[in-house]
N, C-alpha and C. Protein backbone atom coordinates (compact mmCIF):
# COMPACT_ATOMS: atom_id res chain seq x y z
N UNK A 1 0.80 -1.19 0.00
CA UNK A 1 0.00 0.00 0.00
C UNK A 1 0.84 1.25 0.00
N UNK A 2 -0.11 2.40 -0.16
CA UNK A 2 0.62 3.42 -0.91
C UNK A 2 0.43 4.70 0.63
N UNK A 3 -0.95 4.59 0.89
CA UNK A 3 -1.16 5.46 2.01
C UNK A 3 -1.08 5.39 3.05
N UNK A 4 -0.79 6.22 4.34
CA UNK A 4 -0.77 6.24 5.81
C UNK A 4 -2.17 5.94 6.23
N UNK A 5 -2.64 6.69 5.62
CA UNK A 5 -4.18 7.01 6.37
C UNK A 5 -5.12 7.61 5.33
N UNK A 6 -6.52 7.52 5.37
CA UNK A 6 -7.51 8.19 4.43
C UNK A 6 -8.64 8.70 5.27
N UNK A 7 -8.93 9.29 5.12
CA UNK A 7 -10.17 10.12 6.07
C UNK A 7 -11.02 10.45 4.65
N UNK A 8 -12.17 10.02 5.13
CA UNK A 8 -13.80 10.95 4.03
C UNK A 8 -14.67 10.59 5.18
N UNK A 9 -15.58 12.03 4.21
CA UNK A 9 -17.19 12.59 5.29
C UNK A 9 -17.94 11.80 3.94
N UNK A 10 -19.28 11.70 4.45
CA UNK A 10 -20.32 10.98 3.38
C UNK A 10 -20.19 10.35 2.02
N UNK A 11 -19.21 9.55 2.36
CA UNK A 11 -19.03 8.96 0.65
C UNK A 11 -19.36 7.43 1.07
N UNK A 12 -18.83 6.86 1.83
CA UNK A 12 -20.05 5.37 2.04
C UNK A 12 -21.43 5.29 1.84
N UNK A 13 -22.40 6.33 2.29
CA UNK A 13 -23.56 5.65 2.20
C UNK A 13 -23.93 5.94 0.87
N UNK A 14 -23.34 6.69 0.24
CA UNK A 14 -23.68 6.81 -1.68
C UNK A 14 -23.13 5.62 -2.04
N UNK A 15 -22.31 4.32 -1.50
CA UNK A 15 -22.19 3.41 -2.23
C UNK A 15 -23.65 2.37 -2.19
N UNK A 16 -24.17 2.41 -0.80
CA UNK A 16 -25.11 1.58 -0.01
C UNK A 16 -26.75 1.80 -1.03
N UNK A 17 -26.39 2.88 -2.41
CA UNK A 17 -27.54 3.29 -3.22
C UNK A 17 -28.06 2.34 -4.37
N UNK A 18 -29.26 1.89 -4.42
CA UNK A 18 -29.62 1.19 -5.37
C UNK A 18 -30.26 1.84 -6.26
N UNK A 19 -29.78 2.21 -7.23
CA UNK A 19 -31.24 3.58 -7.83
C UNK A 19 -32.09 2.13 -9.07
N UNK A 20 -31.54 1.31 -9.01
CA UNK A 20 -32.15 0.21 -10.60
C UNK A 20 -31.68 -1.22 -10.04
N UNK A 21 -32.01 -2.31 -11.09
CA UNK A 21 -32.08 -3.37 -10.41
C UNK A 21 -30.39 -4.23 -10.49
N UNK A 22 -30.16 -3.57 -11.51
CA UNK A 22 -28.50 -4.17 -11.66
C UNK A 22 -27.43 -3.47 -10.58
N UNK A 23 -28.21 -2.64 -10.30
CA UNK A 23 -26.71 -2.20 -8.95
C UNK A 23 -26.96 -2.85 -7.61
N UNK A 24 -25.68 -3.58 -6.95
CA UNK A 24 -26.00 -4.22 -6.05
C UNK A 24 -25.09 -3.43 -4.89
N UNK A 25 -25.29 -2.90 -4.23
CA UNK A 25 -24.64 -2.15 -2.98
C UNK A 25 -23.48 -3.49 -2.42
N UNK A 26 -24.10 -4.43 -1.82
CA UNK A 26 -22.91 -5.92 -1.07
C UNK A 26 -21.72 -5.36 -1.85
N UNK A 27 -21.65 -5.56 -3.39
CA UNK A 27 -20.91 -6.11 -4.02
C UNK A 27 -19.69 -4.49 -4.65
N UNK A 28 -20.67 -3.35 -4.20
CA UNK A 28 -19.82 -2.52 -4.49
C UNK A 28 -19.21 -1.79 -3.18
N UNK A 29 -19.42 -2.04 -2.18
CA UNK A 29 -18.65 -2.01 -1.10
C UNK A 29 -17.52 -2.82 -0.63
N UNK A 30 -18.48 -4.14 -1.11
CA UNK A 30 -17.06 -4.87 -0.90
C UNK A 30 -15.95 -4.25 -1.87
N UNK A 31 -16.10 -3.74 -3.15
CA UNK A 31 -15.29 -3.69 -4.16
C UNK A 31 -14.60 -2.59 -3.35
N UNK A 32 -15.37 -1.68 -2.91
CA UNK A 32 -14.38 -0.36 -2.12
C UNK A 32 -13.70 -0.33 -0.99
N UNK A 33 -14.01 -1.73 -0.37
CA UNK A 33 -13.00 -2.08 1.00
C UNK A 33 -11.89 -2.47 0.38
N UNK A 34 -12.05 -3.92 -0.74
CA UNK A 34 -11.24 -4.24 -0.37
C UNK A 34 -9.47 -3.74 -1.50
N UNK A 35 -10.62 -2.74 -2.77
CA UNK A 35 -9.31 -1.59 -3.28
C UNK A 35 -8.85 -0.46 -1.96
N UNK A 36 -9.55 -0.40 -0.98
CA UNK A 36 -9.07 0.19 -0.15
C UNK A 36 -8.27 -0.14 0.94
N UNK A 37 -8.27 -1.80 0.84
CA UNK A 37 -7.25 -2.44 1.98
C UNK A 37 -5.96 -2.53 0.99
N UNK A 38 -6.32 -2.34 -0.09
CA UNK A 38 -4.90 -2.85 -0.88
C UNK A 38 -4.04 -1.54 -1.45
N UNK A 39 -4.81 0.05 -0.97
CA UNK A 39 -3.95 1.14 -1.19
C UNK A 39 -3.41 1.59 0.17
N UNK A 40 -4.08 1.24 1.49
CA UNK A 40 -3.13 1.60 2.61
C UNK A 40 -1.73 0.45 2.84
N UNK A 41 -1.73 0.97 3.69
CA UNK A 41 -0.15 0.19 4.11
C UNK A 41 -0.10 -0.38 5.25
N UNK A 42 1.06 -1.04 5.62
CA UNK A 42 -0.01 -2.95 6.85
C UNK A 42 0.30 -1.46 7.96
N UNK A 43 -1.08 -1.80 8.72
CA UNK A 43 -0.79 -0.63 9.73
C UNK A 43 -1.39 0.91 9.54
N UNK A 44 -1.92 0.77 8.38
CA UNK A 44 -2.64 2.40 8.02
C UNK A 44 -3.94 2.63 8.56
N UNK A 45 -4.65 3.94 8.64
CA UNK A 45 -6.29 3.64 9.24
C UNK A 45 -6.83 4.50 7.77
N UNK A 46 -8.20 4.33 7.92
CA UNK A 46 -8.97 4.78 7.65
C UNK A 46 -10.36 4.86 8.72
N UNK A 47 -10.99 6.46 8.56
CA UNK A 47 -11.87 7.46 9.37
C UNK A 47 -12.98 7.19 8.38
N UNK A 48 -14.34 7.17 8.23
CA UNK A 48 -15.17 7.63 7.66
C UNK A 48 -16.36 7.87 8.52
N UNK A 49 -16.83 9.04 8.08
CA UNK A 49 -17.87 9.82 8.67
C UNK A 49 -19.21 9.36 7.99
N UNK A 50 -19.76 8.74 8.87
CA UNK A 50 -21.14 8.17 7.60
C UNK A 50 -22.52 8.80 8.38
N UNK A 51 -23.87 8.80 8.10
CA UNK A 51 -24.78 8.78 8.27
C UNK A 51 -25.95 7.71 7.58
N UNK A 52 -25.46 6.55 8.23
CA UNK A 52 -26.55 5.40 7.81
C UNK A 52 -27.98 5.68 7.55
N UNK A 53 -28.79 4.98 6.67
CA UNK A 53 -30.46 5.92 7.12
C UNK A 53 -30.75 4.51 7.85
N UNK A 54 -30.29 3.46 8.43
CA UNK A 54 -30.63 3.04 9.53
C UNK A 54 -29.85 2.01 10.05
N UNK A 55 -30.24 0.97 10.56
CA UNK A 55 -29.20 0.25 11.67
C UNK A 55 -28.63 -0.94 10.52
N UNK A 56 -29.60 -1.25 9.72
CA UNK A 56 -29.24 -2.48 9.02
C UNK A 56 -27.72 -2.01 8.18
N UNK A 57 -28.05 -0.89 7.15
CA UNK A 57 -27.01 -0.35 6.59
C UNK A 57 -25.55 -0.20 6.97
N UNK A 58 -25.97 0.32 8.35
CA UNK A 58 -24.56 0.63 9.25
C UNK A 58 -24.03 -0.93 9.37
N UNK A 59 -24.76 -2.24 9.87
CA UNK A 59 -24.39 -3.63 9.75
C UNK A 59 -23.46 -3.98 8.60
N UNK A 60 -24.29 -3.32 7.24
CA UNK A 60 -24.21 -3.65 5.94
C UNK A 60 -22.42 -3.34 5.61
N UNK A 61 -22.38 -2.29 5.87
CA UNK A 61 -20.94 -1.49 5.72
C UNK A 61 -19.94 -2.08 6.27
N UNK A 62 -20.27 -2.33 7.66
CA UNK A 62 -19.27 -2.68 8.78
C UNK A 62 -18.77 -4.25 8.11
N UNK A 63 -19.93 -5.08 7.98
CA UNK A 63 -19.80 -6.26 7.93
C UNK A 63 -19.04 -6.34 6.27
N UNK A 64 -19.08 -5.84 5.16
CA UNK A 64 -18.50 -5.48 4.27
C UNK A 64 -16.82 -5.07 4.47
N UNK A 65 -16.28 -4.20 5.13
CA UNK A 65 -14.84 -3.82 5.64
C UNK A 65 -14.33 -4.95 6.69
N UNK A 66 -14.91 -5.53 7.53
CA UNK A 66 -14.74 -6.26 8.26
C UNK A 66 -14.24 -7.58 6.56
N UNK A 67 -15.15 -7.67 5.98
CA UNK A 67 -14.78 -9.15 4.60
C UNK A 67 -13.90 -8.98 4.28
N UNK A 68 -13.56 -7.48 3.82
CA UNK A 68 -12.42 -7.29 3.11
C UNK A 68 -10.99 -7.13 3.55
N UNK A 69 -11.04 -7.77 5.29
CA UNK A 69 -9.55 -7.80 5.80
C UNK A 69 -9.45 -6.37 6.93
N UNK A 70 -10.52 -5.71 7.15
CA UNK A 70 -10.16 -4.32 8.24
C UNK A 70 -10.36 -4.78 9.28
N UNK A 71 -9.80 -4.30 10.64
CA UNK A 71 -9.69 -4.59 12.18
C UNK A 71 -10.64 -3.49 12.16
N UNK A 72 -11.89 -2.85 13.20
CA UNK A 72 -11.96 -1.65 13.70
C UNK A 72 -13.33 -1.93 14.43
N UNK A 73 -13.93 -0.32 14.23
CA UNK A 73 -15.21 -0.49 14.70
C UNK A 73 -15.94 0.84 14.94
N UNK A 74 -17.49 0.83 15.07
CA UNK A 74 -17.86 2.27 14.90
C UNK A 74 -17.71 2.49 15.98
N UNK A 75 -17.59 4.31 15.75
CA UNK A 75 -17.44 5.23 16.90
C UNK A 75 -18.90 6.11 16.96
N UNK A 76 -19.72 6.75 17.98
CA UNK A 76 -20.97 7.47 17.62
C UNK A 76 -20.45 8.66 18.48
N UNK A 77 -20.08 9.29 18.53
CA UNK A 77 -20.08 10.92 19.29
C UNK A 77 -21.65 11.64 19.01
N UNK A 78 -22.03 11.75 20.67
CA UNK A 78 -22.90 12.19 21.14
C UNK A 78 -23.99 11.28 21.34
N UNK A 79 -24.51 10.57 21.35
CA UNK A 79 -25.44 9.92 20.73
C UNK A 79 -26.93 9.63 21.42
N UNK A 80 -27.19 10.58 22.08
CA UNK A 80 -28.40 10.78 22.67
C UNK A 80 -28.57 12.14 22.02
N UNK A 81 -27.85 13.05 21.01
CA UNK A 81 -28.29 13.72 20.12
C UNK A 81 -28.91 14.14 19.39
N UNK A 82 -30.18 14.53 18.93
CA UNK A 82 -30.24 14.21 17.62
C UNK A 82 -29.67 15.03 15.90
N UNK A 83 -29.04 16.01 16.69
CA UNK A 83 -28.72 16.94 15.77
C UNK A 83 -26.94 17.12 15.88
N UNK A 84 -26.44 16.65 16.85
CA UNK A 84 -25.31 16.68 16.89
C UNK A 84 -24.08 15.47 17.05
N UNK A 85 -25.38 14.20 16.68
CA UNK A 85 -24.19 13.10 16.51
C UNK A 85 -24.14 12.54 15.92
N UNK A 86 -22.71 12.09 15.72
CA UNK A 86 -21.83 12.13 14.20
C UNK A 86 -21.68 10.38 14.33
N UNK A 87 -21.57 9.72 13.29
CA UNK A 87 -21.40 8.00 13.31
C UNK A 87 -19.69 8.55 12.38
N UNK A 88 -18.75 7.64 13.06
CA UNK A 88 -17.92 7.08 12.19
C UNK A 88 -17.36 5.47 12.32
N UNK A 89 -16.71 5.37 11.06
CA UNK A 89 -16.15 3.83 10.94
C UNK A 89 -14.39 3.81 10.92
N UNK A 90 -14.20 3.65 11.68
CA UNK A 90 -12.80 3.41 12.43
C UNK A 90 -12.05 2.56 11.94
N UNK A 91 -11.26 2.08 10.77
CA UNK A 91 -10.76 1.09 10.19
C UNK A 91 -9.22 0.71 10.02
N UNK A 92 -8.56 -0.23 10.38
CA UNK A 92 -6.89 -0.34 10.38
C UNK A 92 -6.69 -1.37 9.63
N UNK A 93 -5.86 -1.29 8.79
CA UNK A 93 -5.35 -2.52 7.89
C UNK A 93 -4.27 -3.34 8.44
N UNK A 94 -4.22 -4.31 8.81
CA UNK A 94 -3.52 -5.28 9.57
C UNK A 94 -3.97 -5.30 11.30
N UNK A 95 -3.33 -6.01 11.66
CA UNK A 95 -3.88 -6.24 13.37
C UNK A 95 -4.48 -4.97 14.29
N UNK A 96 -5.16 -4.56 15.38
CA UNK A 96 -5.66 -3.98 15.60
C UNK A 96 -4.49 -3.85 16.35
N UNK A 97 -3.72 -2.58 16.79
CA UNK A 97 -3.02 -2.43 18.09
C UNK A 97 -3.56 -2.13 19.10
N UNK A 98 -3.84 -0.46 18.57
CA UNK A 98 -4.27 0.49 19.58
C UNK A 98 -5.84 0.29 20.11
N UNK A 99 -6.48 0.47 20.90
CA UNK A 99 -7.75 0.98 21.21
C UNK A 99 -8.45 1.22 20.27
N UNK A 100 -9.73 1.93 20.06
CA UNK A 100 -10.36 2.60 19.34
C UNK A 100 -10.50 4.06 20.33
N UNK A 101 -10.68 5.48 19.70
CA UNK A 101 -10.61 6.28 20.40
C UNK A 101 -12.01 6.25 21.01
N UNK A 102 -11.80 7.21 22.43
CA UNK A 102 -13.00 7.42 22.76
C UNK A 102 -14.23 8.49 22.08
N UNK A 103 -15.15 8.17 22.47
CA UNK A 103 -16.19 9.11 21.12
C UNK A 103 -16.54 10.15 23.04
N UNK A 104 -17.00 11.07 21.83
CA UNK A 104 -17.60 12.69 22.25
C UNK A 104 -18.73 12.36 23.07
N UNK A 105 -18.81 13.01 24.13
CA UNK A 105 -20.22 12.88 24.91
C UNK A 105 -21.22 14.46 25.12
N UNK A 106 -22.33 14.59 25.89
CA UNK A 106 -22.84 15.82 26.25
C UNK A 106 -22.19 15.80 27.64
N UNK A 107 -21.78 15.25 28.30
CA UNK A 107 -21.23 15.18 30.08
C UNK A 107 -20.43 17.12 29.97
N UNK A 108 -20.71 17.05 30.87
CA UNK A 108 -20.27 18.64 31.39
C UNK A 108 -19.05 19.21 31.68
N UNK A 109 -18.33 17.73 31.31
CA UNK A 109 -16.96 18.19 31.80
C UNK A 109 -15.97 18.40 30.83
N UNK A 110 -16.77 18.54 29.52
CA UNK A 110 -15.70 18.65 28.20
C UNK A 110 -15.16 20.22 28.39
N UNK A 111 -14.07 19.83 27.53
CA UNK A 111 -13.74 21.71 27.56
C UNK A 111 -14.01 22.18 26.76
N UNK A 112 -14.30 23.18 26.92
CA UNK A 112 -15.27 24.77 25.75
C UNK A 112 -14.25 25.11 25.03
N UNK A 113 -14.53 25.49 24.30
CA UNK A 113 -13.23 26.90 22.97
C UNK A 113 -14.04 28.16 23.34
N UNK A 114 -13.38 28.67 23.94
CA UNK A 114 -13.75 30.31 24.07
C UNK A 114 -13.58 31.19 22.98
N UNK A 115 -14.44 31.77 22.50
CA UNK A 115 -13.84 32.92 21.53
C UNK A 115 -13.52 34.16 22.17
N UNK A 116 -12.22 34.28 21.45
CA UNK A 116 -11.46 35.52 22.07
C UNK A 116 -11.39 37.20 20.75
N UNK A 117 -12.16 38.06 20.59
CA UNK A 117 -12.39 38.75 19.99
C UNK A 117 -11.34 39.30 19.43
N UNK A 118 -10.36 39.82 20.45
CA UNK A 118 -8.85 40.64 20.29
C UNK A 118 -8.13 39.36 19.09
N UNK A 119 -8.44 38.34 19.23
CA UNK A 119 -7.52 37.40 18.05
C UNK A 119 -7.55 38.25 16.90
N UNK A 120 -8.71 38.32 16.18
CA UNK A 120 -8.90 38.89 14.46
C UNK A 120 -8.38 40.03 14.87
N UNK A 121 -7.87 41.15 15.65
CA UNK A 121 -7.30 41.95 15.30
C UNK A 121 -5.60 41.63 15.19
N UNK A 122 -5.41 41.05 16.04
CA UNK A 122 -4.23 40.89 16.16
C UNK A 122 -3.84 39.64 14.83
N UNK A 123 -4.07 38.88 13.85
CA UNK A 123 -4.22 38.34 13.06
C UNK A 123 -4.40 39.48 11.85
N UNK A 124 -5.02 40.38 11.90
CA UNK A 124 -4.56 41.47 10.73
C UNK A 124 -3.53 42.14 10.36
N UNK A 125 -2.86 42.05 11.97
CA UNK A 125 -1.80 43.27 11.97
C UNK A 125 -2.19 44.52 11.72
N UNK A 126 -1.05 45.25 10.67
CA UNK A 126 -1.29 46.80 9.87
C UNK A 126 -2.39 46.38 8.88
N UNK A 127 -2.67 45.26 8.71
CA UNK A 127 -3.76 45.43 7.06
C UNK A 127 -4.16 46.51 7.05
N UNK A 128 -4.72 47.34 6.10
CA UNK A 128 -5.82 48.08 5.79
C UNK A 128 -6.70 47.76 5.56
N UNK A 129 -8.07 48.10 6.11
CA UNK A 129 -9.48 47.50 5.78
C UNK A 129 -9.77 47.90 4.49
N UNK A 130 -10.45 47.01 4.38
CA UNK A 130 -10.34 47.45 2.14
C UNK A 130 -11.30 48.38 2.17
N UNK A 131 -11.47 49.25 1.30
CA UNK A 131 -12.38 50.46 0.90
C UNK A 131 -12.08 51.88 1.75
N UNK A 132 -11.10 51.47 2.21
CA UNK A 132 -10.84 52.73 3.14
C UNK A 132 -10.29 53.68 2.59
N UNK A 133 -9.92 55.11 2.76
CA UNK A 133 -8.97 55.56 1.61
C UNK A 133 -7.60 55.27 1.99
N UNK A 134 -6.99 55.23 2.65
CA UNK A 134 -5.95 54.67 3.11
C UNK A 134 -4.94 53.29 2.05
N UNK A 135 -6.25 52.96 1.88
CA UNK A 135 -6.18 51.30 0.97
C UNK A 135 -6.16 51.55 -0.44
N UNK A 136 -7.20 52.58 -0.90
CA UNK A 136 -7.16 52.85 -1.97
C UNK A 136 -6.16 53.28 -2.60
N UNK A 137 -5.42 54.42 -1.95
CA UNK A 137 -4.46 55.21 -2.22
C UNK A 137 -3.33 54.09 -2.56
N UNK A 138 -2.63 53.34 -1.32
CA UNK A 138 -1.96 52.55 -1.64
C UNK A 138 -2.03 51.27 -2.66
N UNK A 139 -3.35 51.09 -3.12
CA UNK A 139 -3.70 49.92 -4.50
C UNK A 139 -3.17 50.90 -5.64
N UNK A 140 -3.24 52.18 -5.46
CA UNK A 140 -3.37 53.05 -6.72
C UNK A 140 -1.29 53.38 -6.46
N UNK A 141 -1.18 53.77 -5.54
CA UNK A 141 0.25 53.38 -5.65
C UNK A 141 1.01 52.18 -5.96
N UNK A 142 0.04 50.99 -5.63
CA UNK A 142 1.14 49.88 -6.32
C UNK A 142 0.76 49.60 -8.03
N UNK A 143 -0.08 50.21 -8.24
CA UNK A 143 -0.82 50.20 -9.68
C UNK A 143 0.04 50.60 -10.52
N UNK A 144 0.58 51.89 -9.94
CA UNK A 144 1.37 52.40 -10.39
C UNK A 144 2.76 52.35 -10.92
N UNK A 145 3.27 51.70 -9.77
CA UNK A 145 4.63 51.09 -9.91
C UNK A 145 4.70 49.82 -11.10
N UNK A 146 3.24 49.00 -10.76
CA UNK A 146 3.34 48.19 -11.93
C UNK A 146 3.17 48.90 -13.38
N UNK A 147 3.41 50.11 -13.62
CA UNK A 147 2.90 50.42 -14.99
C UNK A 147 1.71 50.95 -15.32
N UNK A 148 0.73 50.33 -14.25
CA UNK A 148 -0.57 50.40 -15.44
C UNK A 148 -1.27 52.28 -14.92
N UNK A 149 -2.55 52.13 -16.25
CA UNK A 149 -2.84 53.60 -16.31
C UNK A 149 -3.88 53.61 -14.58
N UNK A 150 -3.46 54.75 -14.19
CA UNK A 150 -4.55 55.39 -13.22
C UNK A 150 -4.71 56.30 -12.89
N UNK A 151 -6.22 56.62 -12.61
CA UNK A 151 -6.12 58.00 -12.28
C UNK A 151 -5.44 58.63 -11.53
N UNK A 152 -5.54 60.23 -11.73
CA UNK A 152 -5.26 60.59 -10.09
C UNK A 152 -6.07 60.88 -8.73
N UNK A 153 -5.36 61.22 -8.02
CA UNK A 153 -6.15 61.06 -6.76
C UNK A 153 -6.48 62.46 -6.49
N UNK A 154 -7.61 62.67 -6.27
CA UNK A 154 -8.39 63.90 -6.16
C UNK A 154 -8.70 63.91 -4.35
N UNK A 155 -9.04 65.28 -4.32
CA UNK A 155 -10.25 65.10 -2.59
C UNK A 155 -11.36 64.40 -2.97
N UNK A 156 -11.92 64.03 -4.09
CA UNK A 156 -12.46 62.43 -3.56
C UNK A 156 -12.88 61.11 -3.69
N UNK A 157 -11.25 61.26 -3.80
CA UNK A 157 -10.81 59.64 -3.78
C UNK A 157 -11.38 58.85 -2.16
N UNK A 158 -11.94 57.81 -2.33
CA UNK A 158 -12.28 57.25 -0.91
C UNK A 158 -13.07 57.30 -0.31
N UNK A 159 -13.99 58.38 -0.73
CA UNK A 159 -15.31 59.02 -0.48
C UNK A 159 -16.17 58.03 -0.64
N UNK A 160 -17.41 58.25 0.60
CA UNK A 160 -18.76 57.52 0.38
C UNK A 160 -19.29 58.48 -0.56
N UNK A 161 -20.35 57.80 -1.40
CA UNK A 161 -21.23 58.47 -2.29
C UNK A 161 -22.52 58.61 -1.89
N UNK A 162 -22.71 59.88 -2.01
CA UNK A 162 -24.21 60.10 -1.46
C UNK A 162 -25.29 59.44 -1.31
N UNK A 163 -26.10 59.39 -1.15
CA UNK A 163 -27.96 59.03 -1.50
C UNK A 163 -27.88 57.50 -2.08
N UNK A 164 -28.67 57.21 -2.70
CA UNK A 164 -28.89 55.62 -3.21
C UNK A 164 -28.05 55.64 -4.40
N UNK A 165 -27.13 55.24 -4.39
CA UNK A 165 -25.96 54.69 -5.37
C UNK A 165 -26.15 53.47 -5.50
């Protein structure tokens, strides 16, 4: 195998689709496990983020990667959710070492990301806010240097324009 690792969001259950009678989902999953056990490398994972439309499917998948030679197992973060939990399929090519990680809960003791306002300024630096005259002036100075034609700069350059423009 060629890869460390592969991570995708919603591309399994578009295989699990029958739209006519000649497509058989079994047979094209299996086809995608097991070209997919044969591009990682002994020891690689693969992540996928799925949303089954129900329990059998999620069976369907698992039991499919499981044929084709994968160690793993699903993970559900949150799962008394209904809007915020995520199914994934946890997959390693060759022996299982590690654990499987632990999945996300609602318990109270997770830690928050605070947003800190002062960041985006300090992340701009000097920028100039665009449309300012400040900004303008200096686009029209580097305009310049490159050659090209521009006007000049009048009292009012930078100016809001009156009334409904």
């Amino acid at each position: 195998g060629v890869f460390d690792a592969v991570i995708s969001i919603s591309t399994i259950q578009w295989l699990c689709n029958a739209d006519q009678k000649t497509h058989n989902p079994v047979s094209r999953l299996y086809r995608f496990f097991t070209t997919m056990y044969s591009c990682l490398r002994r020891g690689g994972k693969a992540v996928f983020q799925l949303y089954p439309e129900n329990s059998s499917q999620l069976e369907l998948i698992t039991k499919q990667s499981m044929r084709a030679g994968f160690q793993g197992g699903v993970i559900v973060d949150y799962p008394n959710s209904a809007k915020a939990k995520k199914i994934y399929l946890v997959l390693t090519n060759g022996p299982l070492i590690t654990a499987l990680p632990k999945a996300l809960s609602t318990e109270s003791n997770m830690k928050q990301i605070e947003y800190d306002s002062s960041r985006n300024s300090k992340l701009r630096g000097n920028k100039l806010s665009k449309g300012s005259k400040e900004w303008i002036v200096s686009k029209k100075e580097r305009w310049r240097r490159q050659g090209k034609t521009v006007r000049d700069d009048s009292k009012y350059t930078g100016r809001k324009r009156p009334g409904k423009w």
